[in-house]
N, C-alpha and C. Protein backbone atom coordinates (compact mmCIF):
# COMPACT_ATOMS: atom_id res chain seq x y z
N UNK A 1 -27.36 -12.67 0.68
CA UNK A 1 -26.18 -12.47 -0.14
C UNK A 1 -26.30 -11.12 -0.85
N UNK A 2 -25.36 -10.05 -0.55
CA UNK A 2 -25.49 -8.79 -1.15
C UNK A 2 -24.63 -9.29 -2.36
N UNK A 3 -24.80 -8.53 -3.20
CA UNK A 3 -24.19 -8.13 -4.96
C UNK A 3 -23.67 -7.09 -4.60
N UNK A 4 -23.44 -5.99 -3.92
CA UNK A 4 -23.50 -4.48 -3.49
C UNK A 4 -22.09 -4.64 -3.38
N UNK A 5 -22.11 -5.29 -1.94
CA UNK A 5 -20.57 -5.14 -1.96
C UNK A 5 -19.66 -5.93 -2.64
N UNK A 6 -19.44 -6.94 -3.31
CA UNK A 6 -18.96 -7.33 -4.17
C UNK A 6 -18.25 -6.30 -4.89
N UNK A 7 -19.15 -5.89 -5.39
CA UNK A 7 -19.00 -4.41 -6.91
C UNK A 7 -18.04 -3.65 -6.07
N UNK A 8 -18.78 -2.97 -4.54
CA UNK A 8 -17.73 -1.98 -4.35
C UNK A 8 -16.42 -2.38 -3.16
N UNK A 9 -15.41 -2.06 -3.22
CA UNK A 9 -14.55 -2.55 -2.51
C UNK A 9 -14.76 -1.64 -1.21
N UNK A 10 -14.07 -2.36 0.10
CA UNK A 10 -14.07 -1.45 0.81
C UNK A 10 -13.27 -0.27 1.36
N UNK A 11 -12.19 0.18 0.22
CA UNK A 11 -11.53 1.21 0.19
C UNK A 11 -11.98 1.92 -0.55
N UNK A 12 -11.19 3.26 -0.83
CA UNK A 12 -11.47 4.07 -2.29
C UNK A 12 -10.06 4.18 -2.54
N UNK A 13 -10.19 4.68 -3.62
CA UNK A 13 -8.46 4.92 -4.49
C UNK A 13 -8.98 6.37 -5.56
N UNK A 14 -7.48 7.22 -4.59
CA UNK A 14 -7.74 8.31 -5.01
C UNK A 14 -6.55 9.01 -5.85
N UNK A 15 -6.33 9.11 -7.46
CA UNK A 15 -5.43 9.49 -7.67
C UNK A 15 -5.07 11.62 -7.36
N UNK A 16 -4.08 11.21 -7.01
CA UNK A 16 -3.45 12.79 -6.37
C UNK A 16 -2.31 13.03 -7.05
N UNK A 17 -2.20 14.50 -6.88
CA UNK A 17 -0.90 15.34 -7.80
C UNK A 17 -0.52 15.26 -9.15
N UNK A 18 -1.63 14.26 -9.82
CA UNK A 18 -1.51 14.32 -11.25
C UNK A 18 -2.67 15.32 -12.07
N UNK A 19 -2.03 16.46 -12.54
CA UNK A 19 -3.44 17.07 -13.12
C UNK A 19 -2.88 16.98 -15.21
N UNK A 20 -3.78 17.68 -15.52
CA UNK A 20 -3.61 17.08 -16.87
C UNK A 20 -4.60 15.81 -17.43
N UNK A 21 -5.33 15.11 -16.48
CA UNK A 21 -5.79 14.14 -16.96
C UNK A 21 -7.60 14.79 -17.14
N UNK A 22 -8.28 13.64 -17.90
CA UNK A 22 -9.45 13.87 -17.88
C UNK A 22 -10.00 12.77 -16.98
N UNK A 23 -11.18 13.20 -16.67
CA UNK A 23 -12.12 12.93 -15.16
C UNK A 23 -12.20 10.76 -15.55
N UNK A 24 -12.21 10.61 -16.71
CA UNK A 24 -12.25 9.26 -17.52
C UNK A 24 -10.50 8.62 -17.37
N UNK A 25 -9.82 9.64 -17.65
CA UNK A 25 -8.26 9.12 -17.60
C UNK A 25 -8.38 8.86 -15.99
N UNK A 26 -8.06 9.49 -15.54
CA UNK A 26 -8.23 9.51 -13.91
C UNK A 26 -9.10 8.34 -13.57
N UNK A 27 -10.28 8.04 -13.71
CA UNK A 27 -11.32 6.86 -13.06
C UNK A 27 -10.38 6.20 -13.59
N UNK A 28 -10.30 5.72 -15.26
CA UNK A 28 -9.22 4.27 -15.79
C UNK A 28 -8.20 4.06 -14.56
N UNK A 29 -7.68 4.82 -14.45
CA UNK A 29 -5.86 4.96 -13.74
C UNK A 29 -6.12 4.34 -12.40
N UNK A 30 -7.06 5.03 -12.07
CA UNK A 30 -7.90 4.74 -10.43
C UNK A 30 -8.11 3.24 -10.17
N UNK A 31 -8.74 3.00 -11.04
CA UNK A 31 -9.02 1.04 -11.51
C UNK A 31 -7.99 0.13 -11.85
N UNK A 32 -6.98 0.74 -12.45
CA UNK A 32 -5.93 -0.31 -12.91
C UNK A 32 -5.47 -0.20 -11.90
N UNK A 33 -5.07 0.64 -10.67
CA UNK A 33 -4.48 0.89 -9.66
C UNK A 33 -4.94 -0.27 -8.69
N UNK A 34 -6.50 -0.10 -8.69
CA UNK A 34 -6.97 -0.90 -7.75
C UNK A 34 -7.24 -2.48 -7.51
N UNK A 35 -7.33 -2.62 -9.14
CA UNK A 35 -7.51 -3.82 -9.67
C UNK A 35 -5.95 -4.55 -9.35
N UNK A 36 -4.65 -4.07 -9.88
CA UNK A 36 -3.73 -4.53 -9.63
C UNK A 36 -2.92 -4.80 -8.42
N UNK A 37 -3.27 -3.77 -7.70
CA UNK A 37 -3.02 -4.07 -5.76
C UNK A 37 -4.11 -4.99 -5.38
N UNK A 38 -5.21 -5.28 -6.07
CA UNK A 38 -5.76 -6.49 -5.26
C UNK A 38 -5.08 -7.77 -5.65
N UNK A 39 -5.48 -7.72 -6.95
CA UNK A 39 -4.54 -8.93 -7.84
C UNK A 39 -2.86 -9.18 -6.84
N UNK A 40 -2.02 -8.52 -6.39
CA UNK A 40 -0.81 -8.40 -5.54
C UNK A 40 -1.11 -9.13 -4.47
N UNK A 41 -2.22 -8.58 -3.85
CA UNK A 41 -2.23 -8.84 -2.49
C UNK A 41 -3.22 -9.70 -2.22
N UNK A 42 -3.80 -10.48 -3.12
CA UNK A 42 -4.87 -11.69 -2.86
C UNK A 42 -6.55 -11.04 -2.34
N UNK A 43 -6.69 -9.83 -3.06
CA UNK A 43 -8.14 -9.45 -3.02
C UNK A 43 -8.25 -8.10 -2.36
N UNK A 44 -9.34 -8.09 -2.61
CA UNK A 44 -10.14 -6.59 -2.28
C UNK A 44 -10.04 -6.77 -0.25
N UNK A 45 -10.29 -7.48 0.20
CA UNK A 45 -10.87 -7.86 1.65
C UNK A 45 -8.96 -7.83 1.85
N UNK A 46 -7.88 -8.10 1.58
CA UNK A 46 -6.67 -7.67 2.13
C UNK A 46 -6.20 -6.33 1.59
N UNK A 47 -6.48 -5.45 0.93
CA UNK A 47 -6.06 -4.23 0.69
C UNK A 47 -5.61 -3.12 2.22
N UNK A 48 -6.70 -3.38 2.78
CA UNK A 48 -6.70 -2.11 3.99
C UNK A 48 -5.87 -2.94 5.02
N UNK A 49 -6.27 -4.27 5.40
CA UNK A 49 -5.46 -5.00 6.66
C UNK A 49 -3.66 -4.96 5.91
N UNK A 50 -3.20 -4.75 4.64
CA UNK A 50 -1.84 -5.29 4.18
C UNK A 50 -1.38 -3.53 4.57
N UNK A 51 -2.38 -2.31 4.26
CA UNK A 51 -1.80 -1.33 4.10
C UNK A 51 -1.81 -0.68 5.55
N UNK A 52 -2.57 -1.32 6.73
CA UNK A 52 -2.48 -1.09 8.08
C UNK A 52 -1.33 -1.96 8.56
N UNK A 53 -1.14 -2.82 8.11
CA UNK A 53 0.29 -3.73 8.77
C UNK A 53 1.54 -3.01 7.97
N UNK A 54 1.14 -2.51 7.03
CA UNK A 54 2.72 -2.14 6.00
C UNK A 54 2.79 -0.58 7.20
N UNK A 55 1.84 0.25 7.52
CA UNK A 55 2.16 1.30 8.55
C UNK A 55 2.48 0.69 9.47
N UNK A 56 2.17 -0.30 10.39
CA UNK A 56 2.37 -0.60 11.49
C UNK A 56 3.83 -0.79 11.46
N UNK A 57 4.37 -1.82 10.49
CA UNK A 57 5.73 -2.14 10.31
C UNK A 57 6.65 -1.19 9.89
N UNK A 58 6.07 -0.32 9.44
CA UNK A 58 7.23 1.13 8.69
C UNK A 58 7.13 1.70 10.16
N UNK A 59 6.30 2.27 11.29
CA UNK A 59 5.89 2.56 12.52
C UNK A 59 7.50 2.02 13.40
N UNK A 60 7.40 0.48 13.17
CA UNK A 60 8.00 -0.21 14.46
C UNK A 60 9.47 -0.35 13.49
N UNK A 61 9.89 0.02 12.70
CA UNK A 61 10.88 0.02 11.56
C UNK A 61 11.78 1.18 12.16
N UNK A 62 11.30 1.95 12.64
CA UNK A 62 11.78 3.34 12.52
C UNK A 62 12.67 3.62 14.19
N UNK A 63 14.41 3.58 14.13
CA UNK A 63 14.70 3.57 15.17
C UNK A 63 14.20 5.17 16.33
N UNK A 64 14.04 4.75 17.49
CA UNK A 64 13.39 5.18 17.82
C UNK A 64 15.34 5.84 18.99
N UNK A 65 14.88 6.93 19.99
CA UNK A 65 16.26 7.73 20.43
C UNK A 65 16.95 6.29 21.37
N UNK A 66 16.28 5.70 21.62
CA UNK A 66 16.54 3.99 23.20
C UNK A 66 17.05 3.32 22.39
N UNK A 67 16.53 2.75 21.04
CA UNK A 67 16.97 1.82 20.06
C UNK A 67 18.59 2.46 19.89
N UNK A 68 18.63 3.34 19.41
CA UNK A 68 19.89 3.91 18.89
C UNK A 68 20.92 3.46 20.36
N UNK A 69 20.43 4.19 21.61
CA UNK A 69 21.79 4.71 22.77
C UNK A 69 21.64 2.92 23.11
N UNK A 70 20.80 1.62 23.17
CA UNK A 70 20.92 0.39 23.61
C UNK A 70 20.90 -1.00 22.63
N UNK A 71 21.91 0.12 21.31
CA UNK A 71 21.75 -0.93 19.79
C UNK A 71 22.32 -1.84 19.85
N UNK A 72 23.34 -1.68 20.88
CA UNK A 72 24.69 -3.15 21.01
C UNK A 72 24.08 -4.44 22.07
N UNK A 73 23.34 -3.53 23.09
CA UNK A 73 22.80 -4.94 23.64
C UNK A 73 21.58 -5.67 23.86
N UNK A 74 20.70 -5.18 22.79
CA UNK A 74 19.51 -5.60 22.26
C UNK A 74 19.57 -6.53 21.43
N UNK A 75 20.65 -6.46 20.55
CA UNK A 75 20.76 -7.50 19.58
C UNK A 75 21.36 -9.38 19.62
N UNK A 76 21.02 -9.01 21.12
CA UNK A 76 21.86 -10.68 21.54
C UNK A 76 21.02 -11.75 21.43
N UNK A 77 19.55 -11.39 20.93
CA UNK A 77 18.79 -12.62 21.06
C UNK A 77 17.95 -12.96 20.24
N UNK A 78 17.57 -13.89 19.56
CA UNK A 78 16.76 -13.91 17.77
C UNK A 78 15.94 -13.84 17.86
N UNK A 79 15.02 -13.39 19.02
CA UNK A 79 13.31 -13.03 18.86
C UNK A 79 13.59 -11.75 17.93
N UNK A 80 14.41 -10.85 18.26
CA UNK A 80 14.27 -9.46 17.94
C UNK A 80 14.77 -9.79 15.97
N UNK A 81 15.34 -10.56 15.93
CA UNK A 81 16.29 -10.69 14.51
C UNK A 81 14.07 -11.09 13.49
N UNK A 82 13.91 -11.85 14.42
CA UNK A 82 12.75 -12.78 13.53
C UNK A 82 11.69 -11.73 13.44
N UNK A 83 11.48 -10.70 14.53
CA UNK A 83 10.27 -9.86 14.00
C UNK A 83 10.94 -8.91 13.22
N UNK A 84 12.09 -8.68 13.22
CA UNK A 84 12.56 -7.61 12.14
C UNK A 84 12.34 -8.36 10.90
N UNK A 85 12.82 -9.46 10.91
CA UNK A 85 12.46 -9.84 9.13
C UNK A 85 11.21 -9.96 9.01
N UNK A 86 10.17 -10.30 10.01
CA UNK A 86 8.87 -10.30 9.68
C UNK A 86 8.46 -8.92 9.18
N UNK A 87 8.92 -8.18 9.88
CA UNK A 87 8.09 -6.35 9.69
C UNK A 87 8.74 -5.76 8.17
N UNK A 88 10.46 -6.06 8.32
CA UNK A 88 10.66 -5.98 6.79
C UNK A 88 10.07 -6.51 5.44
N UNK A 89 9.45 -8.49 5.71
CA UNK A 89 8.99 -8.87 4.82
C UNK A 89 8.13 -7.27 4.88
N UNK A 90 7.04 -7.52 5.62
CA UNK A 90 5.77 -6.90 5.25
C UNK A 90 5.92 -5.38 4.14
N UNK A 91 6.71 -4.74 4.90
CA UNK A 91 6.81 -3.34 4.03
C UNK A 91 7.52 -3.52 2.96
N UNK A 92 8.44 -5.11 2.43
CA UNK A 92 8.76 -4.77 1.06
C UNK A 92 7.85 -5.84 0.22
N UNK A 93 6.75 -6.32 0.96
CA UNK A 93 5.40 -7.04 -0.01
C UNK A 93 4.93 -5.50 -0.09
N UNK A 94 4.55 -4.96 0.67
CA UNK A 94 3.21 -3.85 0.21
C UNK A 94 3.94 -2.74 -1.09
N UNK A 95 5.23 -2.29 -0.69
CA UNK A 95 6.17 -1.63 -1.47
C UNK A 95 6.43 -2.22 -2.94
N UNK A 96 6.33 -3.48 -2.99
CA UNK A 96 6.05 -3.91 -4.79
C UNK A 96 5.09 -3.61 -4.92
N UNK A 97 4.00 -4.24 -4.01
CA UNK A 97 2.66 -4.14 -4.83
C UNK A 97 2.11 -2.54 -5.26
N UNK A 98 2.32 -2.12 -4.54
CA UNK A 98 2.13 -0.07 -4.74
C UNK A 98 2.76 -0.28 -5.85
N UNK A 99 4.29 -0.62 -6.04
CA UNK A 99 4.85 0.20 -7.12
C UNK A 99 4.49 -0.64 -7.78
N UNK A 100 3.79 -2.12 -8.26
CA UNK A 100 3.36 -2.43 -9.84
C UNK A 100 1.90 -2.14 -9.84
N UNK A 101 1.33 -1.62 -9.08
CA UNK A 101 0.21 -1.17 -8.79
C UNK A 101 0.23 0.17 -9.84
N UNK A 102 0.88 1.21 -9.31
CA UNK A 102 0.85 2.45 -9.95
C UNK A 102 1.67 2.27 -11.69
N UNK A 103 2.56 1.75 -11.77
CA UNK A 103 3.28 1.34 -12.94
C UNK A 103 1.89 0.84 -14.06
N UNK A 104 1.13 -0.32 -13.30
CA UNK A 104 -0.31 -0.79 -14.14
C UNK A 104 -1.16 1.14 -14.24
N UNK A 105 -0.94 1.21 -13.35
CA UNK A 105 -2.10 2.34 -13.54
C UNK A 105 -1.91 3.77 -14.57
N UNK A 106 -0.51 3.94 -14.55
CA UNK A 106 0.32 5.14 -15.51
C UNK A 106 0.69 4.58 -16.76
N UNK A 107 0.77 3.20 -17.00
CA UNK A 107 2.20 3.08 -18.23
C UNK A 107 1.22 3.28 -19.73
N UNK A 108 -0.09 3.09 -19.27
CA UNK A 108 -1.18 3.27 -20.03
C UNK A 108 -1.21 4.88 -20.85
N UNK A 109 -1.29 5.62 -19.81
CA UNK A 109 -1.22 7.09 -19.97
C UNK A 109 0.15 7.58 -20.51
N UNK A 110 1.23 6.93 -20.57
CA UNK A 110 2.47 7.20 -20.91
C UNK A 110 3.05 8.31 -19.75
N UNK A 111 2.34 7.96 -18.46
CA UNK A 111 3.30 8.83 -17.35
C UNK A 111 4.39 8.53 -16.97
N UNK A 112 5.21 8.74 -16.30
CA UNK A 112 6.43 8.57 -15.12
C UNK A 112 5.46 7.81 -14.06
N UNK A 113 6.14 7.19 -13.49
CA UNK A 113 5.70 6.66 -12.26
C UNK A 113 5.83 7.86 -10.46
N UNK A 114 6.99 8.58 -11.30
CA UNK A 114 6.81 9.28 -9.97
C UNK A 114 6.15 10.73 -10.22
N UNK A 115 5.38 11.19 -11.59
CA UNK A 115 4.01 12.04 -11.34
C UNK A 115 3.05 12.02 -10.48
N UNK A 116 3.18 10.46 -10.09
CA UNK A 116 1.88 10.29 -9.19
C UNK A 116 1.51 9.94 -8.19
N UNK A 117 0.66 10.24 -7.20
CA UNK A 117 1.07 9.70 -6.29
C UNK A 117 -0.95 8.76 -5.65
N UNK A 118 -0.89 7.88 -5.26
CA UNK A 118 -2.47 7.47 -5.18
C UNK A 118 -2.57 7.02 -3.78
N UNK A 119 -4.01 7.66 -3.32
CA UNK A 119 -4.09 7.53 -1.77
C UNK A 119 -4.96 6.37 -1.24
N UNK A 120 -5.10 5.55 -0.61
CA UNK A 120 -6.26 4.91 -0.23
C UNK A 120 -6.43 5.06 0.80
N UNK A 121 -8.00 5.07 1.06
CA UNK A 121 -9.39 5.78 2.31
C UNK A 121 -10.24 4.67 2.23
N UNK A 122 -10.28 4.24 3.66
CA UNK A 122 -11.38 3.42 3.85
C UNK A 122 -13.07 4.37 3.27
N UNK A 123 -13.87 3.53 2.61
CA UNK A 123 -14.96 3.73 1.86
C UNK A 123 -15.94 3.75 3.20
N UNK A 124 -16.74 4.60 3.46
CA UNK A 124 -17.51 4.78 4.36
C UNK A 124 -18.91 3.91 4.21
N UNK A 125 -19.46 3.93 4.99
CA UNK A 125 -20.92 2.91 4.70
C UNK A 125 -22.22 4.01 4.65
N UNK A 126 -22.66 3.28 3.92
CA UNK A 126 -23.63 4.42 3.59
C UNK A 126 -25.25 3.08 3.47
């Protein structure tokens, strides 16, 4: 039983485009960020699989030049209706959780929400 990883998650969270802060404001911000997208999304171990399915679904979201010229007769049959609401759920679960994610992480600092913007990177093994 490691303790190791417990402590560290297996992403990182990187706040970007906000300067002005100190290296301490920044770590806080970093944590409430991270702490609160896990809290969203039911833990540290769904962070990266919710934010690889929320791309996958923004990916397959996006009409593509075939979708557009064969839009009228694609739509005749409800497989296609049921994975669209599936792929939509997904990108508007991950899309709250980001935005009360970052909201936890700024409202502290008295920022805007759209100063900032925070990246997550799978954490390498070391």
């Amino acid at each position: 039983m490691s303790t190791n990883n417990a402590a560290r998650p297996p992403y990182i969270v990187q706040l970007i485009e906000d300067s002005g802060l100190s290296a301490d404001q920044r770590a806080a911000a970093e944590l409430r960020f991270r702490m609160a997208l896990e809290f969203a999304l039911g833990g540290p171990e769904y962070v990266l699989p919710s934010l690889q399915a929320y791309m996958l679904a923004q990916a397959l979201n996006e009409p593509s030049e075939d979708d557009e010229a064969d839009d009228s007769s694609n739509n005749s049959t409800g497989t296609g209706d049921d994975e669209a609401g599936g792929t939509q759920q997904m990108i508007t679960l991950w899309e709250k959780a980001e935005s009360d994610a970052i909201r936890a992480a700024l409202k502290p600092l008295g920022r805007r929400v759209d100063e900032a913007r925070f990246e997550i990177v799978p954490a390498q093994a070391f």
